[in-house]
N, C-alpha and C. Protein backbone atom coordinates (compact mmCIF):
# COMPACT_ATOMS: atom_id res chain seq x y z
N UNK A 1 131.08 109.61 73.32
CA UNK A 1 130.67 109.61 74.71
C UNK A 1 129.15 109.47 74.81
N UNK A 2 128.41 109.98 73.94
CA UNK A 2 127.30 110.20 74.20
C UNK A 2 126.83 108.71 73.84
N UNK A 3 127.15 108.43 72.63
CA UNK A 3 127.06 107.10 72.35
C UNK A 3 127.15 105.78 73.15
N UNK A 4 128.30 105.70 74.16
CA UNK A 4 128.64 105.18 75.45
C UNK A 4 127.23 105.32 76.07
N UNK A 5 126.69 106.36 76.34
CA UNK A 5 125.94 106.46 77.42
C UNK A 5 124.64 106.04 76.70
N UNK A 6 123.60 106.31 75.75
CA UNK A 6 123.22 105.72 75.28
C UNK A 6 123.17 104.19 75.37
N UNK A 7 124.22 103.68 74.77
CA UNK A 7 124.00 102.23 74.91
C UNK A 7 123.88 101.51 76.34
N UNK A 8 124.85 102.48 77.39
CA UNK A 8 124.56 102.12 79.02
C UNK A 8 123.02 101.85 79.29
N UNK A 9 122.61 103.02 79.18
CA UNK A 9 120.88 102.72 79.07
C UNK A 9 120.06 102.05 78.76
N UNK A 10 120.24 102.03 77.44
CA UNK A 10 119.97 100.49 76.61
C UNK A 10 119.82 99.00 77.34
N UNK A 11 121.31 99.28 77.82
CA UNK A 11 121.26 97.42 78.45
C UNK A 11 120.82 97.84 79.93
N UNK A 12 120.99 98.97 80.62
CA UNK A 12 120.08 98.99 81.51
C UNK A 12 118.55 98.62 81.59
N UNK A 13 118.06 99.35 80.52
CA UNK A 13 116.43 98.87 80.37
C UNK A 13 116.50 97.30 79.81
N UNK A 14 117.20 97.03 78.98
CA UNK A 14 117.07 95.70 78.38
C UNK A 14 117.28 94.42 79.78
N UNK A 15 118.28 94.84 80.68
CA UNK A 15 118.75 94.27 81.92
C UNK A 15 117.42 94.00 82.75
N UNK A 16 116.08 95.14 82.96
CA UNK A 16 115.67 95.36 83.65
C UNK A 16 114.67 94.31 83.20
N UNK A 17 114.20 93.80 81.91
CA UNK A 17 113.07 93.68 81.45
C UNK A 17 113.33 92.05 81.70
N UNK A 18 114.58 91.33 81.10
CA UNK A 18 114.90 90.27 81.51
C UNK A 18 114.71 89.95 83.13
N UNK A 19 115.24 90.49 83.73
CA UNK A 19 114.82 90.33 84.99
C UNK A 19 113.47 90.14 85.61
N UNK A 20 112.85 91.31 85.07
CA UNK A 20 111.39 90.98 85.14
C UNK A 20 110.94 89.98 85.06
N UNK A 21 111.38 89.03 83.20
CA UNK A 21 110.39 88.02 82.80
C UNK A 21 111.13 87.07 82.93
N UNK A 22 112.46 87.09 84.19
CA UNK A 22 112.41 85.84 85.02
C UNK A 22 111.74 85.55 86.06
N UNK A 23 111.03 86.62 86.90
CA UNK A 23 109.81 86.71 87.74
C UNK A 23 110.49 87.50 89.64
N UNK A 24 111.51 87.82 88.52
CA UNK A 24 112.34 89.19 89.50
C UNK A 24 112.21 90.36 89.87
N UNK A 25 111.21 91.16 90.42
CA UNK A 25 111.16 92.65 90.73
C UNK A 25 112.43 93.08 90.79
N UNK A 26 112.09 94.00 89.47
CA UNK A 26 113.71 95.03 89.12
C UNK A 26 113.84 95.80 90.65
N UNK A 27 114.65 96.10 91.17
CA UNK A 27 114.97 96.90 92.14
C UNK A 27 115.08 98.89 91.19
N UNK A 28 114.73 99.83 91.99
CA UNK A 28 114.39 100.49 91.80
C UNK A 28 115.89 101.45 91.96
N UNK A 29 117.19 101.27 92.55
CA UNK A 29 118.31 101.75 92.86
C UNK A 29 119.26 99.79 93.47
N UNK A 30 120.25 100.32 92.75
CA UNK A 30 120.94 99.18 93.00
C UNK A 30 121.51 99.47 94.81
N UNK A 31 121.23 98.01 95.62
CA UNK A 31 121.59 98.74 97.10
C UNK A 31 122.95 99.44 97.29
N UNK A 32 124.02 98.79 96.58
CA UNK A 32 125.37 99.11 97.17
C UNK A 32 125.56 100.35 95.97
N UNK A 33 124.20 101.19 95.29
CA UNK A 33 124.82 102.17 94.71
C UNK A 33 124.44 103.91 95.68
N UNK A 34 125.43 104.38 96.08
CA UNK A 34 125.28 105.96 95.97
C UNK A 34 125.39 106.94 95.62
N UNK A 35 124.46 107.37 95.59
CA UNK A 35 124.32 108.60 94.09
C UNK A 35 125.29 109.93 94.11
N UNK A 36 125.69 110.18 93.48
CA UNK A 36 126.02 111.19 93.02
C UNK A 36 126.25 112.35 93.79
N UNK A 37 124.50 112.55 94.21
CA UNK A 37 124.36 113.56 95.02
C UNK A 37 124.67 113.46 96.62
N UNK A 38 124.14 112.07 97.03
CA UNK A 38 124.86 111.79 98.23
C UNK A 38 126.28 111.44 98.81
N UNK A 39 126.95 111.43 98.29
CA UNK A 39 128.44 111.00 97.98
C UNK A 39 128.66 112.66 98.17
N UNK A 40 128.39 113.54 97.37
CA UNK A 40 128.91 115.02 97.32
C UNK A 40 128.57 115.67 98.77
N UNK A 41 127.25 115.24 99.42
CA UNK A 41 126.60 116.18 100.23
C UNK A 41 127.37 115.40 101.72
N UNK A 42 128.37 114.11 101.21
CA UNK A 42 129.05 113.65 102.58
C UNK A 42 129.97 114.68 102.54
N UNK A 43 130.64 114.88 101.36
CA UNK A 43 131.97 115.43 101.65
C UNK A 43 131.80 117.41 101.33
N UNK A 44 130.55 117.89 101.00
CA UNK A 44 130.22 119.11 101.18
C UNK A 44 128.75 119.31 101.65
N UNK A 45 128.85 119.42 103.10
CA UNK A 45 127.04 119.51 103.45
C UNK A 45 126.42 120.65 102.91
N UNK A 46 127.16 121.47 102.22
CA UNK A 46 125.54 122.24 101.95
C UNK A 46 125.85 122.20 100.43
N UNK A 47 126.23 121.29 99.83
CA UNK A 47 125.91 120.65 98.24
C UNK A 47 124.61 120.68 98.03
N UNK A 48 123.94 121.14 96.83
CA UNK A 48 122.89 121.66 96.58
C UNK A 48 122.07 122.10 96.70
N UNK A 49 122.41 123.20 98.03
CA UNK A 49 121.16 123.87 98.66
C UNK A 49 121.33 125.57 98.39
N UNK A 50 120.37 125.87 97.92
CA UNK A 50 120.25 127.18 97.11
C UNK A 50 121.25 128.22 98.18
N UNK A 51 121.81 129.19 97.34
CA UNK A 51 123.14 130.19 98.18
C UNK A 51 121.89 131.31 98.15
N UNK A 52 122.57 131.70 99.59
CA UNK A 52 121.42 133.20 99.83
C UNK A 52 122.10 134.10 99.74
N UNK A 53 121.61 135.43 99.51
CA UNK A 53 122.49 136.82 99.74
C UNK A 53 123.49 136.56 100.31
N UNK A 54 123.26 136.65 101.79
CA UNK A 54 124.52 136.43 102.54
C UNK A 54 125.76 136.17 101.66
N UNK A 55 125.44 134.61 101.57
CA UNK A 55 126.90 133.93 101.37
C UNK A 55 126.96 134.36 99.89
N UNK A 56 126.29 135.03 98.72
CA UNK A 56 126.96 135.38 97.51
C UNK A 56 127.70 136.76 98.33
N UNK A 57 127.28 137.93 98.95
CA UNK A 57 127.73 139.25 99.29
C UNK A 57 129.48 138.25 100.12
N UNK A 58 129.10 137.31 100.94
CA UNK A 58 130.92 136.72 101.52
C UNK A 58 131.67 136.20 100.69
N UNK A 59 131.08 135.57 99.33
CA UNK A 59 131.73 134.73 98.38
C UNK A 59 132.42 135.92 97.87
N UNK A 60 131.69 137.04 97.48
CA UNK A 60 132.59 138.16 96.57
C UNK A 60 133.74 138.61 97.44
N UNK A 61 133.39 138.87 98.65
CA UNK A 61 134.37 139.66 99.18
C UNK A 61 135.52 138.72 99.58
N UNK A 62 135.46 137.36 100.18
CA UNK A 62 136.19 136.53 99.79
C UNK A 62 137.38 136.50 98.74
N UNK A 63 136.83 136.07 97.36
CA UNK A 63 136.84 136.32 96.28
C UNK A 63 137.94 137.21 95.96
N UNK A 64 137.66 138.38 96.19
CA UNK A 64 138.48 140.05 96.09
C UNK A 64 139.48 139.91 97.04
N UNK A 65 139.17 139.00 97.99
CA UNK A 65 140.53 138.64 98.80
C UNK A 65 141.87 137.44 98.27
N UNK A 66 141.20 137.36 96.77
CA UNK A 66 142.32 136.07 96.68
C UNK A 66 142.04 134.60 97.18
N UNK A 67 141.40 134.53 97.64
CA UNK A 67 141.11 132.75 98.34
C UNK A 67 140.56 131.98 97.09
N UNK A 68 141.96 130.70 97.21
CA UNK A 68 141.06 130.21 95.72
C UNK A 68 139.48 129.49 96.09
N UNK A 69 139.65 128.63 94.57
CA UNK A 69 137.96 128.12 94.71
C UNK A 69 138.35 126.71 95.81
N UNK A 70 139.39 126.07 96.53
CA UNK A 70 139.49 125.12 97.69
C UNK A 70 139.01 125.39 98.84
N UNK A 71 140.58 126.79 98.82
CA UNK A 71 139.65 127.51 99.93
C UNK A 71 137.84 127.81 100.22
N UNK A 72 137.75 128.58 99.46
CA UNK A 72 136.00 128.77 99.41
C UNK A 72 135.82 128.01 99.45
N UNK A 73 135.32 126.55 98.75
CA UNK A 73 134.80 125.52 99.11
C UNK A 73 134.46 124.81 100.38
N UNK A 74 136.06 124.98 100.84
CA UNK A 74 135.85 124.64 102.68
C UNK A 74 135.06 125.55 103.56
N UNK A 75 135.31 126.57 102.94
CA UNK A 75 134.72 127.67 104.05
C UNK A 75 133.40 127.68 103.53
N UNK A 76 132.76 127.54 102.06
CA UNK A 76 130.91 127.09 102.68
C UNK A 76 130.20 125.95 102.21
N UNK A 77 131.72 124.63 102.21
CA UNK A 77 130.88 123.24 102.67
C UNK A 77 130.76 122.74 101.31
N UNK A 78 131.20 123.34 99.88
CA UNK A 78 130.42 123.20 98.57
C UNK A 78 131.59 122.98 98.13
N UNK A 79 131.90 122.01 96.86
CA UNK A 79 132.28 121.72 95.87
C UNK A 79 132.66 122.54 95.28
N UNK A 80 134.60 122.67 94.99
CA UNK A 80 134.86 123.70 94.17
C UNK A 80 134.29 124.01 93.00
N UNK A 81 133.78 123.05 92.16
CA UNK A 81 133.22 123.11 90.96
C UNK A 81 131.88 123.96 91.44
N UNK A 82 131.05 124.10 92.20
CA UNK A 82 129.97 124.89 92.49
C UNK A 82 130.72 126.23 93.06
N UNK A 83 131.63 126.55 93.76
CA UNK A 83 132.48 127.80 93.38
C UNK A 83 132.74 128.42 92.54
N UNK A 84 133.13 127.81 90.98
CA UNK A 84 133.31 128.10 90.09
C UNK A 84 131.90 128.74 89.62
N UNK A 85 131.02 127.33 89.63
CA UNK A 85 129.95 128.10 88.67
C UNK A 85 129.19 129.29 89.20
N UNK A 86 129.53 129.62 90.81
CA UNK A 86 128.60 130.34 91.56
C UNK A 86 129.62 131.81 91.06
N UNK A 87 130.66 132.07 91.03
CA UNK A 87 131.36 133.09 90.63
C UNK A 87 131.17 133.49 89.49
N UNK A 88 131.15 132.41 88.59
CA UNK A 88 130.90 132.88 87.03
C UNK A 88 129.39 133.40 87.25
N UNK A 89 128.24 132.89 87.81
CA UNK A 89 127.23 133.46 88.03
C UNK A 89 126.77 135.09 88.39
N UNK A 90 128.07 135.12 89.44
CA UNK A 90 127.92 136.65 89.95
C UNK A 90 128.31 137.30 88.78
N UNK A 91 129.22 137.10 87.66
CA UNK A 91 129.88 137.49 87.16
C UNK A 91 131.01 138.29 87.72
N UNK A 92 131.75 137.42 88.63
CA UNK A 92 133.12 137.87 88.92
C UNK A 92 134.16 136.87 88.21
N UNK A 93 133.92 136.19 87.59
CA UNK A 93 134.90 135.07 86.85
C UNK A 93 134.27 134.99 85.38
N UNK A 94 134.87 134.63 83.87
CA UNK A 94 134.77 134.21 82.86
C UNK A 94 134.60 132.69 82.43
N UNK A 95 135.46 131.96 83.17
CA UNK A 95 135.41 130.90 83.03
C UNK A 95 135.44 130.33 84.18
């Protein structure tokens, strides 16, 4: 895998340089690409924005209520996978 990615890079920069010294300004983000982060923050608006007291003190009690990590997710806008890691954080989860 890592290897994969590696070589992605590779012909990325190698892609970029050809382009150049056809007398092409590399573009800096491909237009029809969206990142990662924006793609997440359509479908959870508060995707990567730091959790305050508050919502860790509702996440636990939540939490202690049984609601899985979907639930939670909907209820504060975030990516179950950032559920996960925010629980394992509190240390109310192992994995």
């Amino acid at each position: 895998m890592f290897f994969a990615a590696e070589e992605a890079v590779w012909l990325d920069e190698r892609l970029g340089k050809l382009v150049e010294e056809a007398g092409f300004p590399k573009p800096s983000v491909r237009p029809t690409e969206v990142s990662s982060m924006e793609r997440a923050k359509q479908l959870y608006p508060r995707a990567y924005t730091s959790w305050t007291a508050q919502e860790d003190a509702e996440l636990s009690a939540m939490h202690a209520r049984g609601l899985s990590k979907n639930e939670l997710g909907e209820h504060f806008q975030r990516q179950p996978s950032a559920i996960q890691s925010r629980l394992r954080k509190l240390g109310l989860i192992k994995d």
